[in-house]
N, C-alpha and C. Protein backbone atom coordinates (compact mmCIF):
# COMPACT_ATOMS: atom_id res chain seq x y z
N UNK A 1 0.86 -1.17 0.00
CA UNK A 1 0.00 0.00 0.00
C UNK A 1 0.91 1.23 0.00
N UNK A 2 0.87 2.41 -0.68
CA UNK A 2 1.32 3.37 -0.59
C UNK A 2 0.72 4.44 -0.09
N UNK A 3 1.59 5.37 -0.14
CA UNK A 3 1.49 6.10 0.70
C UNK A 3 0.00 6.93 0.41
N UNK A 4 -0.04 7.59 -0.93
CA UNK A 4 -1.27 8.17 -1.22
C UNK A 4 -2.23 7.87 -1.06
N UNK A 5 -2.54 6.18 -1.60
CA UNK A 5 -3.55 5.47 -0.38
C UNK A 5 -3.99 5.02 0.13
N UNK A 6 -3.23 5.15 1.27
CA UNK A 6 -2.84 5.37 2.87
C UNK A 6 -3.95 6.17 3.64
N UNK A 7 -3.42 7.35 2.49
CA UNK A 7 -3.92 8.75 2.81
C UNK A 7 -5.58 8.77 2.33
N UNK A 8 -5.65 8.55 1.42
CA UNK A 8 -6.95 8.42 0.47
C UNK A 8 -7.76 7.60 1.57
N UNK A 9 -7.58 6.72 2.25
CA UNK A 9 -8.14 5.54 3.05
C UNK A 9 -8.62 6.19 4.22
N UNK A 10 -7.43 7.05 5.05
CA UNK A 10 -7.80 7.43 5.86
C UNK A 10 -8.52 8.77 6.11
N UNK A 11 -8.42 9.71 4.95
CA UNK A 11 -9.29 10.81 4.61
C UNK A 11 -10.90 10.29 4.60
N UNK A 12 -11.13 9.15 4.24
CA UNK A 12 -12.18 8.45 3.77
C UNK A 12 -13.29 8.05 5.20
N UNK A 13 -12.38 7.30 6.05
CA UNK A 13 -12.32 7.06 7.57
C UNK A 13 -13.12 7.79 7.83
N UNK A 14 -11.95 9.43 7.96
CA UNK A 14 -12.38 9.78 8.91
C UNK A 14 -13.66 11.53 8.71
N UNK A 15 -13.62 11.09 7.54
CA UNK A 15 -14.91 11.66 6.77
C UNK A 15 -16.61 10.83 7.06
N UNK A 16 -16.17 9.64 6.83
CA UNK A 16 -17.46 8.42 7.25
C UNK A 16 -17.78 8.69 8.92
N UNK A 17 -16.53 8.54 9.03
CA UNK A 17 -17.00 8.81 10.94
C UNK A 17 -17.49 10.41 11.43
N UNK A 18 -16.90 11.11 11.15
CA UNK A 18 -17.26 12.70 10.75
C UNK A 18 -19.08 12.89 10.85
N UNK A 19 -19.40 12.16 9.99
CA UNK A 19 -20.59 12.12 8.91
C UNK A 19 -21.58 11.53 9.76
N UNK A 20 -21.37 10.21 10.22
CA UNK A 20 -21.96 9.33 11.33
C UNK A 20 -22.13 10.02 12.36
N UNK A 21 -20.46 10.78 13.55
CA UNK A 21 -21.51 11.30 14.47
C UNK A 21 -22.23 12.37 14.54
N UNK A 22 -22.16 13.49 13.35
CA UNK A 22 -23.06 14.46 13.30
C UNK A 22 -24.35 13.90 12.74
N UNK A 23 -24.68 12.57 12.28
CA UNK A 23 -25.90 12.19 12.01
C UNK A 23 -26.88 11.79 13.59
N UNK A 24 -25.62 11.43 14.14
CA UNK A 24 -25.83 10.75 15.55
C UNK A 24 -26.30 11.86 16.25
N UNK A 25 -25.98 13.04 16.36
CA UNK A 25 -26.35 14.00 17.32
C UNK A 25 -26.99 15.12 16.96
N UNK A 26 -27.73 15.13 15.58
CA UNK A 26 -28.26 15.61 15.11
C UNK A 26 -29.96 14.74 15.05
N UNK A 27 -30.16 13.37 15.16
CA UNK A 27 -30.71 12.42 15.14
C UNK A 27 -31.46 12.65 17.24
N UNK A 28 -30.23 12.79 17.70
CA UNK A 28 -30.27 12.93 19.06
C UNK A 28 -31.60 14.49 19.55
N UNK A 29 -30.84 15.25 18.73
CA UNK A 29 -30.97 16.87 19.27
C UNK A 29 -32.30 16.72 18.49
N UNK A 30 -33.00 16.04 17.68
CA UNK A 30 -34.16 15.87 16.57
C UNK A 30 -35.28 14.96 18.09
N UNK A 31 -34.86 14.21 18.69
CA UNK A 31 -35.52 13.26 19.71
C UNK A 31 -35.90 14.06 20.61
N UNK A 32 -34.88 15.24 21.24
CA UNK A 32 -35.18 16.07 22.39
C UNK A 32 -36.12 16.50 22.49
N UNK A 33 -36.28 17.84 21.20
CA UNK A 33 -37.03 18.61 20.79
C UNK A 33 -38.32 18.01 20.86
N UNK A 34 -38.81 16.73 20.75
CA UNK A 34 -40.11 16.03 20.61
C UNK A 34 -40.57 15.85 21.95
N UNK A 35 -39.90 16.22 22.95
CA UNK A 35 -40.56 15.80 24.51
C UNK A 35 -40.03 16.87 25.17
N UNK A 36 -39.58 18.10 24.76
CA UNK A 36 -38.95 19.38 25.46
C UNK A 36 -39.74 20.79 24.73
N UNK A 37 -40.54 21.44 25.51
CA UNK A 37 -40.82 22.46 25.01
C UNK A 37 -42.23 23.08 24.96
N UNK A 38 -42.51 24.34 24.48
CA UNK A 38 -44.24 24.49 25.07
C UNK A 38 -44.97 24.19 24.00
N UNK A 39 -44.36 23.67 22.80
CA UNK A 39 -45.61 23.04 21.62
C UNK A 39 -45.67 21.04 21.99
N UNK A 40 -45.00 20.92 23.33
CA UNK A 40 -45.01 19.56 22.62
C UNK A 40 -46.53 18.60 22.69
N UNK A 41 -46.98 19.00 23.29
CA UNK A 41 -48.79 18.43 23.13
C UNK A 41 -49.65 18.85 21.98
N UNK A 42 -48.99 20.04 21.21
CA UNK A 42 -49.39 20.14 20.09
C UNK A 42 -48.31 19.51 19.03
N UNK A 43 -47.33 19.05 19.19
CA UNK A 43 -46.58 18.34 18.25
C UNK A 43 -47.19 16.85 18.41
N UNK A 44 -47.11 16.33 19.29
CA UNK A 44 -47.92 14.78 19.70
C UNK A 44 -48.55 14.78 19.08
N UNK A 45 -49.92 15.38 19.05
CA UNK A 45 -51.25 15.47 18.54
C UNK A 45 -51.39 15.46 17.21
N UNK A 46 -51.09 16.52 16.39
CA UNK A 46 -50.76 16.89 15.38
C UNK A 46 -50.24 15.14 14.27
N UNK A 47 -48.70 15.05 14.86
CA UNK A 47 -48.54 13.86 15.01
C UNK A 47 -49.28 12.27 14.54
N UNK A 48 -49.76 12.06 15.85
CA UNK A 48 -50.72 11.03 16.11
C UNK A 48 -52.07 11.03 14.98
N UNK A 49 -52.33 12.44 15.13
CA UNK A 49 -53.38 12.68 13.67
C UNK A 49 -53.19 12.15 12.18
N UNK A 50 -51.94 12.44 12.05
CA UNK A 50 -51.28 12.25 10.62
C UNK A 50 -51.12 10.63 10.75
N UNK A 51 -50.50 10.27 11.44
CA UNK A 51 -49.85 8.76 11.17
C UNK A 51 -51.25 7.70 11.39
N UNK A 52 -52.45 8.53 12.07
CA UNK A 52 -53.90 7.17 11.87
C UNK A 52 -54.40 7.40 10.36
N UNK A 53 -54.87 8.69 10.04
CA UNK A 53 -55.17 9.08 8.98
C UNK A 53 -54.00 9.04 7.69
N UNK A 54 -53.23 8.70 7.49
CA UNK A 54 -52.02 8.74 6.58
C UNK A 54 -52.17 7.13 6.41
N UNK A 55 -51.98 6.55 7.52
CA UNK A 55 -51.31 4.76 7.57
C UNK A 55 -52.31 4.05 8.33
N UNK A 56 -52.72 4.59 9.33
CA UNK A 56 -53.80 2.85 9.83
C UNK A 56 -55.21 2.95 9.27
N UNK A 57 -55.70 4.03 8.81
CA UNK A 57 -56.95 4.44 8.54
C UNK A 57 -57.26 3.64 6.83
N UNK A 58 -56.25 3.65 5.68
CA UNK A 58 -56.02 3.27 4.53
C UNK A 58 -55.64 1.59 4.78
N UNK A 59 -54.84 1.36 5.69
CA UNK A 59 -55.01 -0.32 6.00
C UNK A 59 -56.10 -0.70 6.79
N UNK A 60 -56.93 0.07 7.33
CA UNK A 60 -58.15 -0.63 7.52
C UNK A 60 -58.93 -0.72 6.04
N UNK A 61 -59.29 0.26 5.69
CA UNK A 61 -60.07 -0.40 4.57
C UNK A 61 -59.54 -0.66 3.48
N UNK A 62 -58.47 -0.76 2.88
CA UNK A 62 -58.46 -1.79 2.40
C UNK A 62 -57.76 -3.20 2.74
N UNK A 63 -58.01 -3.44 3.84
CA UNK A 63 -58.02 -4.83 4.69
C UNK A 63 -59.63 -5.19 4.65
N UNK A 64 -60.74 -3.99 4.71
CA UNK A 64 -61.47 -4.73 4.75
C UNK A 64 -62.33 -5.09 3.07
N UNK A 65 -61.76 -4.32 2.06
CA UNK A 65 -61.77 -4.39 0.73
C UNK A 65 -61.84 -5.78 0.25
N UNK A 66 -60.15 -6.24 1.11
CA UNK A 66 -59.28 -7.95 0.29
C UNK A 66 -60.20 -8.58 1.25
N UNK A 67 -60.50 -8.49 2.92
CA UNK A 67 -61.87 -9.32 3.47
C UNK A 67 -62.67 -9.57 2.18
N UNK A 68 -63.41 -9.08 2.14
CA UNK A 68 -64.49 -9.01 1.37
C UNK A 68 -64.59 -9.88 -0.25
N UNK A 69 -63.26 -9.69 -1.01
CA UNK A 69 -62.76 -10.07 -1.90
C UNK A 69 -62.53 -11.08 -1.87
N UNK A 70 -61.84 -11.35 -0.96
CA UNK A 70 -61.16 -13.65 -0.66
C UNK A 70 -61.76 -13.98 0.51
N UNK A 71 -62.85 -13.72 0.90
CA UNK A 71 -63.82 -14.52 1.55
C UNK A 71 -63.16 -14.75 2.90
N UNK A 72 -62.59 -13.81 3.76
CA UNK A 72 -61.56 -13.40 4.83
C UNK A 72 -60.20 -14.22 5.15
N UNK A 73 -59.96 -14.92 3.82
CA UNK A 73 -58.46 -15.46 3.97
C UNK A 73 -57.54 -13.96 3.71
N UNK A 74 -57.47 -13.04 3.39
CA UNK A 74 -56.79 -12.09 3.35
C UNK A 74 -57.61 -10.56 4.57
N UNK A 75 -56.90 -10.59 5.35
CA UNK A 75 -58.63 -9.54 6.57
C UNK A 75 -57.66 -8.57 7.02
N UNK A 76 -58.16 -7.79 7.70
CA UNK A 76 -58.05 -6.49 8.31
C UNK A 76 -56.57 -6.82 9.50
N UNK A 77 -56.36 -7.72 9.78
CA UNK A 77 -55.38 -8.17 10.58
C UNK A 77 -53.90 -8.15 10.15
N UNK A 78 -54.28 -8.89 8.62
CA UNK A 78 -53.10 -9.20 8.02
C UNK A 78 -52.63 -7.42 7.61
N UNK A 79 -53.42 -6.76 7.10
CA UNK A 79 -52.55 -5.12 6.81
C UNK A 79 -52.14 -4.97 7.85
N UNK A 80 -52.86 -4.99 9.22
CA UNK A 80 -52.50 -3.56 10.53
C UNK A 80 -51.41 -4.80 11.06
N UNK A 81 -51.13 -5.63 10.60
CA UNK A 81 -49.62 -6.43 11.43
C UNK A 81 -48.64 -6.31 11.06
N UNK A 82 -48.95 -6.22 9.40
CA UNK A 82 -48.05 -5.90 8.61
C UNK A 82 -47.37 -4.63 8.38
């Protein structure tokens, strides 16, 4: 291995690691903010709103769509587990 890279390798390192822990504590300082502060019962909420209506609300029906369709070998269980 020579020297250049050596260098190339370890520029690489320590760029990846660099990269990682500002993802790490940026990831961190992103977690705080969600349980620190005077909106956070309106961030929850807000929240909680989006992710029934966005994702469990659309796997209920159509869980109960494929029910209906294959005679409940495919049901409302199999989306919301999945």
């Amino acid at each position: 291995m020579t020297y250049n890279t050596l260098v190339r390798v370890t520029l690489m390192t320590i760029m990846i690691y660099h990269t990682l822990v500002c993802a790490l504590f940026l990831s961190l300082l992103g977690s705080i903010s969600g349980f620190v502060g005077n909106k956070t019962l309106h961030k929850v909420t807000s929240t909680t709103f989006f992710l029934y209506f966005a994702c469990v609300l659309p796997n209920i029906a159509f869980g109960m769509l494929n029910d209906n369709n294959t005679n409940g070998a495919i049901g409302i269980t199999s989306y919301v587990y999945v």
